[in-house]
Protein backbone atom coordinates (compact mmCIF):
# COMPACT_ATOMS: atom_id res chain seq x y z
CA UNK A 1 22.57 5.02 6.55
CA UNK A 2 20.90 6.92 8.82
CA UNK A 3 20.09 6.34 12.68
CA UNK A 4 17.08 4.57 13.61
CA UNK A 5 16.03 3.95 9.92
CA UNK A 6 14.53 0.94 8.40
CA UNK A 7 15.93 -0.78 6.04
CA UNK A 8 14.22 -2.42 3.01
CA UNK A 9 15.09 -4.73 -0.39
CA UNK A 10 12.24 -4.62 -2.81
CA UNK A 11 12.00 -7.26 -5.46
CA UNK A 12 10.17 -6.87 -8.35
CA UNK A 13 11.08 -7.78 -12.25
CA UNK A 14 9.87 -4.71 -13.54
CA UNK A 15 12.48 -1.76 -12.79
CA UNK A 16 10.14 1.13 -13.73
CA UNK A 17 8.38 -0.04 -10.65
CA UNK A 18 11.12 -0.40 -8.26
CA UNK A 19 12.09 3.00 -9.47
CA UNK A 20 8.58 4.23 -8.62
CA UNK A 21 8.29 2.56 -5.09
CA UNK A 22 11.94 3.60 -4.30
CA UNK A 23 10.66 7.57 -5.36
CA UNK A 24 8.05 7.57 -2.94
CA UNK A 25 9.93 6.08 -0.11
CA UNK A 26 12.74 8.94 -0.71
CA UNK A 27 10.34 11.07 0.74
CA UNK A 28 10.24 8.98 4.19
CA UNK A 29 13.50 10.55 6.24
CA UNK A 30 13.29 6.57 8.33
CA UNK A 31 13.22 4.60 5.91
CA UNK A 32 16.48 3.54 3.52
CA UNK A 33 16.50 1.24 0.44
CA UNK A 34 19.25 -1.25 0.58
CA UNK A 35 19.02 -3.09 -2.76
CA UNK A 36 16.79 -4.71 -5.17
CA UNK A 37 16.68 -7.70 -6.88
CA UNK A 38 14.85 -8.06 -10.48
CA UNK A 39 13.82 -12.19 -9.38
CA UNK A 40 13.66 -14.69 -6.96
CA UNK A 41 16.95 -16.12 -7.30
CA UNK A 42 18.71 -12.85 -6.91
CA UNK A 43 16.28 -12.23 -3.72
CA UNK A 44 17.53 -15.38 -2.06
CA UNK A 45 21.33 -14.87 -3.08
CA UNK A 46 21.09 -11.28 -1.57
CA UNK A 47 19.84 -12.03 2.30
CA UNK A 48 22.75 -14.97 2.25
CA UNK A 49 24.95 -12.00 2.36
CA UNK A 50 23.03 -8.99 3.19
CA UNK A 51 20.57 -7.78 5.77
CA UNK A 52 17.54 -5.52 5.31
CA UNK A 53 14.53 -5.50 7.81
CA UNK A 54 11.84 -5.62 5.01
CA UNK A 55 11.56 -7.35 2.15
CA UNK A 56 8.78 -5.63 -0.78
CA UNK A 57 8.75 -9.09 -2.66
CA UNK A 58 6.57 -9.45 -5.81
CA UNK A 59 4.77 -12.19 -6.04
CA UNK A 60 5.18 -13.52 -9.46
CA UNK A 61 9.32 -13.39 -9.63
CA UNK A 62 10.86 -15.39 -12.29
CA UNK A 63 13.14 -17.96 -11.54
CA UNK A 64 11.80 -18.74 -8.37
CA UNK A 65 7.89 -17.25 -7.83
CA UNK A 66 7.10 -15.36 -4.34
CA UNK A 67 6.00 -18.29 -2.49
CA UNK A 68 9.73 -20.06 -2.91
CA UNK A 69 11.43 -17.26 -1.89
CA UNK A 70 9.37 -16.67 1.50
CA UNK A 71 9.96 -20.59 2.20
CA UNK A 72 13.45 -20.47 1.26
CA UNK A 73 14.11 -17.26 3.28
CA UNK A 74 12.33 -18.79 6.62
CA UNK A 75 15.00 -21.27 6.55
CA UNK A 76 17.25 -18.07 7.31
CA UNK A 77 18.42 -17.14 11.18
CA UNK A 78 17.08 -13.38 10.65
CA UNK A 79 14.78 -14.11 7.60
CA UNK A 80 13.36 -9.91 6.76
CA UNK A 81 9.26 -9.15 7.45
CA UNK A 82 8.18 -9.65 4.08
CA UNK A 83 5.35 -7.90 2.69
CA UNK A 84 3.96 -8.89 -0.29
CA UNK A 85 3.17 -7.09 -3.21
CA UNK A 86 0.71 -8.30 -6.16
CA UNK A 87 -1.40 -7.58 -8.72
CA UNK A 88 -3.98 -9.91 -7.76
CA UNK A 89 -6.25 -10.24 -4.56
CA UNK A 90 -7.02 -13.58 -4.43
CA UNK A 91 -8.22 -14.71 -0.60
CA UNK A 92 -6.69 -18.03 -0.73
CA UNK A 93 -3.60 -16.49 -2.54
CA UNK A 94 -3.39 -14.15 1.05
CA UNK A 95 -3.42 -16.97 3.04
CA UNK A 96 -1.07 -18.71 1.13
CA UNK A 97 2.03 -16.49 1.56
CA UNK A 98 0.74 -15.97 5.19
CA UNK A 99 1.54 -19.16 6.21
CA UNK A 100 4.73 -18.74 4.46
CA UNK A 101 5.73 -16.14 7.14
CA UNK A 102 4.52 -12.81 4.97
CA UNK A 103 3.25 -9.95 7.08
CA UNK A 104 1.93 -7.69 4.54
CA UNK A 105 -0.15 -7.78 1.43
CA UNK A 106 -0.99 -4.82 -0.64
CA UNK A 107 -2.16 -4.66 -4.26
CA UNK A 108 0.30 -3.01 -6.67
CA UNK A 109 -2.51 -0.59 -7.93
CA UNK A 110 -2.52 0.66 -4.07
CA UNK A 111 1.23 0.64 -3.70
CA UNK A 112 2.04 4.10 -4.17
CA UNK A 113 -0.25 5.40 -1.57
CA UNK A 114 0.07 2.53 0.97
CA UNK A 115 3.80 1.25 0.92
CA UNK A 116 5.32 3.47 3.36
CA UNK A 117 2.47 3.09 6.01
CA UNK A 118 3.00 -1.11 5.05
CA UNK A 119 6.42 -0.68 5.76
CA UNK A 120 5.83 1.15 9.00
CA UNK A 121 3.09 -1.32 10.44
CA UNK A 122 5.00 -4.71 9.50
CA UNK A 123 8.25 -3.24 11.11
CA UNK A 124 6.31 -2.49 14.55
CA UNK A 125 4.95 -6.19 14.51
CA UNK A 126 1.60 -5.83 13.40
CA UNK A 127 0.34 -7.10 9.86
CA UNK A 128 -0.64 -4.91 7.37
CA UNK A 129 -3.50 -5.32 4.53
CA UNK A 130 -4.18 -2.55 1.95
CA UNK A 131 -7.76 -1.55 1.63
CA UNK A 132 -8.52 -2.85 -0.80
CA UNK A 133 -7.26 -6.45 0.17
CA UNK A 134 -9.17 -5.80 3.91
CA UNK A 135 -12.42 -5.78 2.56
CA UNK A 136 -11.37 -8.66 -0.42
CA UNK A 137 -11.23 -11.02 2.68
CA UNK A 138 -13.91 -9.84 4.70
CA UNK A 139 -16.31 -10.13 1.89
CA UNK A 140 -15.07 -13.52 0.62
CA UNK A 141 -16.50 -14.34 4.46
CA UNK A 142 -19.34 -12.10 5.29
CA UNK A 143 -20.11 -9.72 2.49
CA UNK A 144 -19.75 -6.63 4.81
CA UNK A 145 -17.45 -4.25 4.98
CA UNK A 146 -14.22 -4.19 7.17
CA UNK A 147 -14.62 -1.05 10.21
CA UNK A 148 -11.51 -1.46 11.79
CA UNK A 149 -8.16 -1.41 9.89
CA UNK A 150 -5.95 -1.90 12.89
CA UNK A 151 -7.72 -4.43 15.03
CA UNK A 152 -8.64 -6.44 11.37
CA UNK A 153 -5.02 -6.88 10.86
CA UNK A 154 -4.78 -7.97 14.07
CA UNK A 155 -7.22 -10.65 14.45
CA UNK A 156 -7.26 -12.06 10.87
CA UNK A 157 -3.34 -12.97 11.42
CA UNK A 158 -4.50 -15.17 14.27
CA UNK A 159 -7.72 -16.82 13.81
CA UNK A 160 -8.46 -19.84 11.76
CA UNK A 161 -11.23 -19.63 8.31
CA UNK A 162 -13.63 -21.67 11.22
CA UNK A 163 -12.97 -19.22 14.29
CA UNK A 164 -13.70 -16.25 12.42
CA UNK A 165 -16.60 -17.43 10.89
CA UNK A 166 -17.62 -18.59 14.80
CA UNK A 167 -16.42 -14.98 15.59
CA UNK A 168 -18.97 -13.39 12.89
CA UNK A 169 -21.73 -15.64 14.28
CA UNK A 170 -21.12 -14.48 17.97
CA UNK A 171 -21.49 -10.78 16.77
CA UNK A 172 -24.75 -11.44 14.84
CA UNK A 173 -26.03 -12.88 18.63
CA UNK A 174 -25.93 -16.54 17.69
CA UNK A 175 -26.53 -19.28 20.27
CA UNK A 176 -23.63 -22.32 20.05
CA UNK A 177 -26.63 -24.60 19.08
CA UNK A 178 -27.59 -21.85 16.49
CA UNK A 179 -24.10 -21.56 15.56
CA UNK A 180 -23.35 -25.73 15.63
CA UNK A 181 -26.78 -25.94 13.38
CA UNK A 182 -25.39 -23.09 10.95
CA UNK A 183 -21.59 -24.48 10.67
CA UNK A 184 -23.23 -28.63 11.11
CA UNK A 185 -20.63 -28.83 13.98
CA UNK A 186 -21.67 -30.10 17.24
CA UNK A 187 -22.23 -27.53 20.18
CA UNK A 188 -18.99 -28.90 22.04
CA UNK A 189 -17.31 -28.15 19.07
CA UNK A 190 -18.56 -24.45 19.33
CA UNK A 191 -17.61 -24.22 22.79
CA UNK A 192 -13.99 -26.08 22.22
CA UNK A 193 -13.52 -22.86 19.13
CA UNK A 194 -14.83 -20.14 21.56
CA UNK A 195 -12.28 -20.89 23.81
CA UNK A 196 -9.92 -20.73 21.47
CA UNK A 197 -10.78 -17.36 20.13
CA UNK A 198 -11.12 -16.20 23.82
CA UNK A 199 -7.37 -17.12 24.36
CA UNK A 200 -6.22 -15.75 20.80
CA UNK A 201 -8.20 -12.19 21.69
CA UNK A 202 -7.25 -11.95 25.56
CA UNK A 203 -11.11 -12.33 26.69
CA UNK A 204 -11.91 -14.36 29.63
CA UNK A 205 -15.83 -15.25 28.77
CA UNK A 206 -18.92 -14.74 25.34
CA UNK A 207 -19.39 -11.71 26.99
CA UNK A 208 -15.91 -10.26 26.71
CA UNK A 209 -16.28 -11.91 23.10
CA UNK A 210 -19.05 -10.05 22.39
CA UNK A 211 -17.82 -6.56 23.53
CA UNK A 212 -15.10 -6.91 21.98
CA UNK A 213 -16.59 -7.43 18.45
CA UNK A 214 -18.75 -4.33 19.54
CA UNK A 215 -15.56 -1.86 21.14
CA UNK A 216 -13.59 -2.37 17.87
CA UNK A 217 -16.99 -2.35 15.54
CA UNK A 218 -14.85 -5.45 13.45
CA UNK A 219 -17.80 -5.36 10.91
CA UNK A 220 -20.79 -3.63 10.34
């Protein structure tokens, strides 16, 4: 292995595609392939004894589906940053292996061109959403269009369904009774989630809030 490489296991059940993801990271000098495992089973059974800093894991493996193997594999003392890879884009399917620990999520139709950037990102401790998935999730909420890859990834990892939607509101210049009226929450209730987004983000005040949204143009 080479120095100052990262390591990464991809799971899949379909070889041809291992074959194809393990072609395109060949042409990445930092980044080595150390195994694969054809289902979930085999995935678990290979971190007991082996170490890899990123896991590629499908998320429909036989034996044991995506979602067991990220909850079996946080049990582990060094469990690998997983990123997830799928051939659906389902939002609540996103948040679902986010909570299990996942850092990434790209579509297998966006593989090819996005893997080695995924595998970059999750390894410097930032999430990482292909394109395709960004905008998936920002529609589901807003029906615009995502502006900011890098700040997206880091915000969405963070905030709660109800503090982004807050978060939308505040860039759209919403009062908290506007917003409370909107959402049917009370204003305190506004307040309580601003502060909590405030603390998430690093801003001290709305203000700070509200340049924020605007300095990283999060949506359109």
């Amino acid at each position: 292995m080479k120095a100052e490489t990262i390591t990464v296991h991809i799971a899949d059940d379909h070889k041809i595609l291992i074959d194809g993801i393990v072609a395109v990271l060949k042409t990445e000098d930092k980044i080595d392939v150390v195994g694969y495992s054809l289902d979930g089973i085999e995935v678990v059974d290979w971190f007991k004894k082996n170490n890899a800093e990123i896991l590629v894991l499908d998320i429909g493996m036989p034996k044991l589906d995506g979602i067991e193997v990220l909850r079996s594999l946080q049990t582990y003392k060094n469990p690998p940053k997983t990123i997830v890879l799928t051939s659906y884009n389902d939002v609540k399917l996103i948040k679902e292996v986010l909570k299990m620990g996942a850092k990434g999520f790209i579509t297998k139709v966006s593989a090819g061109e996005s893997i080695i950037e995924a595998i970059k990102t999750v390894h410097g401790d930032d999430m990482y959403f292909s394109s395709d998935i960004r905008n998936k999730i920002v529609n589901s909420f807003t029906g615009r269009k995502v502006t900011n890859e890098l700040h997206f990834s880091k915000y969405f990892g963070m905030l709660s369904d109800r503090e982004y939607e807050i978060l939308k509101l505040i860039a759209e210049e919403y009062t908290n009774k506007e917003i409370a009226d909107t959402l049917n929450i009370s204003a305190g209730t506004v307040e309580t989630h601003k502060k909590n987004i405030m603390a998430k983000l690093g801003v001290k005040n709305a203000v700070g809030l509200a340049i924020y949204v605007v300095k990283h143009k999060l949506i359109e």
